[in-house]
N, C-alpha and C. Protein backbone atom coordinates (compact mmCIF):
# COMPACT_ATOMS: atom_id res chain seq x y z
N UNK A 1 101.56 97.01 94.14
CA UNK A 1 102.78 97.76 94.25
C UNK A 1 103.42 97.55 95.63
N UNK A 2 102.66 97.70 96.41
CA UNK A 2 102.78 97.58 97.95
C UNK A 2 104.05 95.96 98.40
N UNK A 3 103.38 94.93 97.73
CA UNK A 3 104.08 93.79 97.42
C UNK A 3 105.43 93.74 96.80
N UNK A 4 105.29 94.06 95.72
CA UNK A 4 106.30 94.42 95.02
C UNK A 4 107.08 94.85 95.65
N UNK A 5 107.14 95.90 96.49
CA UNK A 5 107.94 97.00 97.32
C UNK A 5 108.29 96.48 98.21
N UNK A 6 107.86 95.59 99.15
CA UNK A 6 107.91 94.94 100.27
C UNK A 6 109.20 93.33 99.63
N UNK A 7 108.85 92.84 99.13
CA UNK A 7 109.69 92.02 97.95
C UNK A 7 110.76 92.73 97.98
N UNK A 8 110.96 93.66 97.40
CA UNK A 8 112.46 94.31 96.95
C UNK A 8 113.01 94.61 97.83
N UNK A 9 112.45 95.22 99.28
CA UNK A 9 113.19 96.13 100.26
C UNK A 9 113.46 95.22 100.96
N UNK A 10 112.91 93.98 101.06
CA UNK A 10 113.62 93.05 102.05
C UNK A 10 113.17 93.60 103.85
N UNK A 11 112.37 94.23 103.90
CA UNK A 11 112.49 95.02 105.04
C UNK A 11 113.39 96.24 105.35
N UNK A 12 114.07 96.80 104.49
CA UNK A 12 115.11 97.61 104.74
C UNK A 12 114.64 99.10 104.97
N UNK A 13 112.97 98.95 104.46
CA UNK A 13 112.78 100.10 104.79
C UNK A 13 110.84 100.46 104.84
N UNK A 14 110.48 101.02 106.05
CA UNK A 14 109.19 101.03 105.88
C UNK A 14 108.37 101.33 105.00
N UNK A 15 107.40 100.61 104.82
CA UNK A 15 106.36 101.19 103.96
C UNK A 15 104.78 101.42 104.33
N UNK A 16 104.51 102.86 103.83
CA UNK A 16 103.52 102.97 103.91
C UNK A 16 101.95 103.18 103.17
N UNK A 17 100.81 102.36 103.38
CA UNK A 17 100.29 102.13 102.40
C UNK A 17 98.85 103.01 102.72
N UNK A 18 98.75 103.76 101.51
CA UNK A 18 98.18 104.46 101.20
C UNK A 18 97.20 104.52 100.07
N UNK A 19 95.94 105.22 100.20
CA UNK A 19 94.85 105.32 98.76
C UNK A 19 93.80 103.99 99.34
N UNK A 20 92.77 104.05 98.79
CA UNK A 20 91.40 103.60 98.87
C UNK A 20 91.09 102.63 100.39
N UNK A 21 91.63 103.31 100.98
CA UNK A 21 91.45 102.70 102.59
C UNK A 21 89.74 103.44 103.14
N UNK A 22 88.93 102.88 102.93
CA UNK A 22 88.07 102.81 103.36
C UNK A 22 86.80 101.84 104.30
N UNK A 23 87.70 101.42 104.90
CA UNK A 23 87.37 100.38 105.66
C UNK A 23 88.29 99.54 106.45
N UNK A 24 88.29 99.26 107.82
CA UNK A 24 89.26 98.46 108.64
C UNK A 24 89.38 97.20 107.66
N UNK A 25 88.78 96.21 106.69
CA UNK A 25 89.25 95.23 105.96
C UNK A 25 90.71 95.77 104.56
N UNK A 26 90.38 96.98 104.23
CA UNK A 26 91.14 98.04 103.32
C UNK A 26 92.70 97.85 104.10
N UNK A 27 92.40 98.65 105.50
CA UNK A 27 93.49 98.52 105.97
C UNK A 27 94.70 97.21 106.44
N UNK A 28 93.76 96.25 106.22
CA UNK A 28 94.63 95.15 106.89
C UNK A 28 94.66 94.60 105.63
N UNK A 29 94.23 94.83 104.13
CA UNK A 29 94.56 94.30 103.28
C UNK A 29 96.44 95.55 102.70
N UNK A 30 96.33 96.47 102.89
CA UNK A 30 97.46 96.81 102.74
C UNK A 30 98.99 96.28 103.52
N UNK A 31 98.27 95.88 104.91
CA UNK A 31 99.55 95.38 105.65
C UNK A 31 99.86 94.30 105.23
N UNK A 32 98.74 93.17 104.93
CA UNK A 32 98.90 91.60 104.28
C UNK A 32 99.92 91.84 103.09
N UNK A 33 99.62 92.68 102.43
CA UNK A 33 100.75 93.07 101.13
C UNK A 33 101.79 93.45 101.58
N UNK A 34 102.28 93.93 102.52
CA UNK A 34 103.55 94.12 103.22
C UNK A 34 103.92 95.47 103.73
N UNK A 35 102.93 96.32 103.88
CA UNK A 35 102.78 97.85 104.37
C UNK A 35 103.05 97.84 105.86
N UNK A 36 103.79 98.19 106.31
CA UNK A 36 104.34 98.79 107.72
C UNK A 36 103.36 99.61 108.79
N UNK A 37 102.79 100.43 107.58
CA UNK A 37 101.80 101.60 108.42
C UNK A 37 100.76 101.98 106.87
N UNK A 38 99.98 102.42 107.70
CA UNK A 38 98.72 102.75 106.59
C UNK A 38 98.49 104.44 107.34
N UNK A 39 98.01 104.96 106.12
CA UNK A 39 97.28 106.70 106.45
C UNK A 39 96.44 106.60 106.20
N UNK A 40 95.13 107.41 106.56
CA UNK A 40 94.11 107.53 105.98
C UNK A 40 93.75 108.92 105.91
N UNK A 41 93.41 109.33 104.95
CA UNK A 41 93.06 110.26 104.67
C UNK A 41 91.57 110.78 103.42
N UNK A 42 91.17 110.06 102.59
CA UNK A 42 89.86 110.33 101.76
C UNK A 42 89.63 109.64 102.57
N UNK A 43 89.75 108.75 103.15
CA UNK A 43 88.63 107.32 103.55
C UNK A 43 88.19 108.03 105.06
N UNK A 44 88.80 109.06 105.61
CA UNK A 44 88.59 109.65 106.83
C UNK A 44 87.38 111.14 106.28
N UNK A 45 87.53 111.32 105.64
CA UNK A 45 86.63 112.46 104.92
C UNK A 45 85.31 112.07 104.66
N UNK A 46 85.55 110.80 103.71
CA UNK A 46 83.84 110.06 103.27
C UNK A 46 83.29 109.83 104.42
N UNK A 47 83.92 108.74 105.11
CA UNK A 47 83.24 108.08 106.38
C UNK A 47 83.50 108.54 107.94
N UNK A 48 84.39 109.78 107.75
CA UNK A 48 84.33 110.31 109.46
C UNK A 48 85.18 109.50 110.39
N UNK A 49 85.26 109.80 111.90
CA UNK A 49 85.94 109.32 112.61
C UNK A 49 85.97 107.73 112.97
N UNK A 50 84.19 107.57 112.66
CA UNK A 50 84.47 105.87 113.29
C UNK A 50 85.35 105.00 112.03
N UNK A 51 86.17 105.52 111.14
CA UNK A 51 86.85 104.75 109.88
C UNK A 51 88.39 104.48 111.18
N UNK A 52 88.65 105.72 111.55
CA UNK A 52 89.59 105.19 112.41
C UNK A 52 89.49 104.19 113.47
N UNK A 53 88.40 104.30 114.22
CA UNK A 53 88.45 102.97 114.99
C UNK A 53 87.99 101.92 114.61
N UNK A 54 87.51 101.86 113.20
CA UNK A 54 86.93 100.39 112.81
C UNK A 54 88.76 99.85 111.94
N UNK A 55 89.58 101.01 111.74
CA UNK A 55 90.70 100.54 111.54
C UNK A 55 91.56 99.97 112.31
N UNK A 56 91.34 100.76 113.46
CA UNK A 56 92.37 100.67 114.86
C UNK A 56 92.09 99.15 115.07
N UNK A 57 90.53 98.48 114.76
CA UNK A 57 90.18 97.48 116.04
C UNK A 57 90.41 96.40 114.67
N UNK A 58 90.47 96.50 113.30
CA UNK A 58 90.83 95.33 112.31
C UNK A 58 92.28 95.62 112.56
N UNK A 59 92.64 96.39 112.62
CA UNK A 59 94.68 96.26 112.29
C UNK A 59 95.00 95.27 113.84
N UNK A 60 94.70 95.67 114.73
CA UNK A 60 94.64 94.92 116.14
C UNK A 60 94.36 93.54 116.34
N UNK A 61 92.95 93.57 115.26
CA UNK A 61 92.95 91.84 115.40
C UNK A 61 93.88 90.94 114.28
N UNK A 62 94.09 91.85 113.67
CA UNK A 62 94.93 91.37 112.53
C UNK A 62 96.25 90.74 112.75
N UNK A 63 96.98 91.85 114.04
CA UNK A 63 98.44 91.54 114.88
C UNK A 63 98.04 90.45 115.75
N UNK A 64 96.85 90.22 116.55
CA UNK A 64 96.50 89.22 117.24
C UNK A 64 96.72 87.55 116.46
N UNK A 65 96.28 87.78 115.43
CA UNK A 65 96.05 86.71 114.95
C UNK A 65 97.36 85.92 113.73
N UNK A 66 98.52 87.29 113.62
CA UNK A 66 99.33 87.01 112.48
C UNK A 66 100.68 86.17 113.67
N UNK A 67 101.42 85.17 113.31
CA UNK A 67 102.50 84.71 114.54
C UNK A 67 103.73 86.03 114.32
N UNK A 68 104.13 86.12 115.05
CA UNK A 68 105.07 86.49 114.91
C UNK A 68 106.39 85.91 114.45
N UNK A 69 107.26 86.34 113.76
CA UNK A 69 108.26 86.16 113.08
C UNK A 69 109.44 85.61 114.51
C-alpha cells in the first residue's frame, strides 16, 4: 500500500508507515516502499525501548547509504 501511495502522491504528500514494525530491518523496509516517517507503536510494547534504537541506527544507515536525489 505504502508503494502504491508513494506512486500516486508523487511526493505531494508525506507518508507515514505504520503496523508490524518490529525491528530496525521492518523499519527501513517501510521507507524503501516510499514512507517518509515510520511510528512505532506494538513493536515498542513487545520489544521495549532498544526497538527504538535498533530503529534509529537501521533508518541512519539506511540514509547513509541511499544517494541522494
Amino acid at each position: 500500500m505504502i508503494r502504491k501511495l508513494a506512486r500516486e502522491l508523487d511526493g505531494s504528500l508525506p507518508i507515514i508507515g505504520v503496523g508490524g514494525i518490529l525491528s530496525g530491518a521492518d523499519a527501513v523496509e517501510k521507507l524503501q516502499a516510499g514512507a517518509t516517517l515510520v511510528q512505532l507503536y506494538s513493536g515498542l510494547i513487545y520489544r521495549g525501548p532498544e526497538l527504538v534504537a535498533e530503529c534509529a541506527s537501521a533508518v541512519a544507515n539506511y540514509h547513509k547509504q541511499t544517494p541522494k536525489p
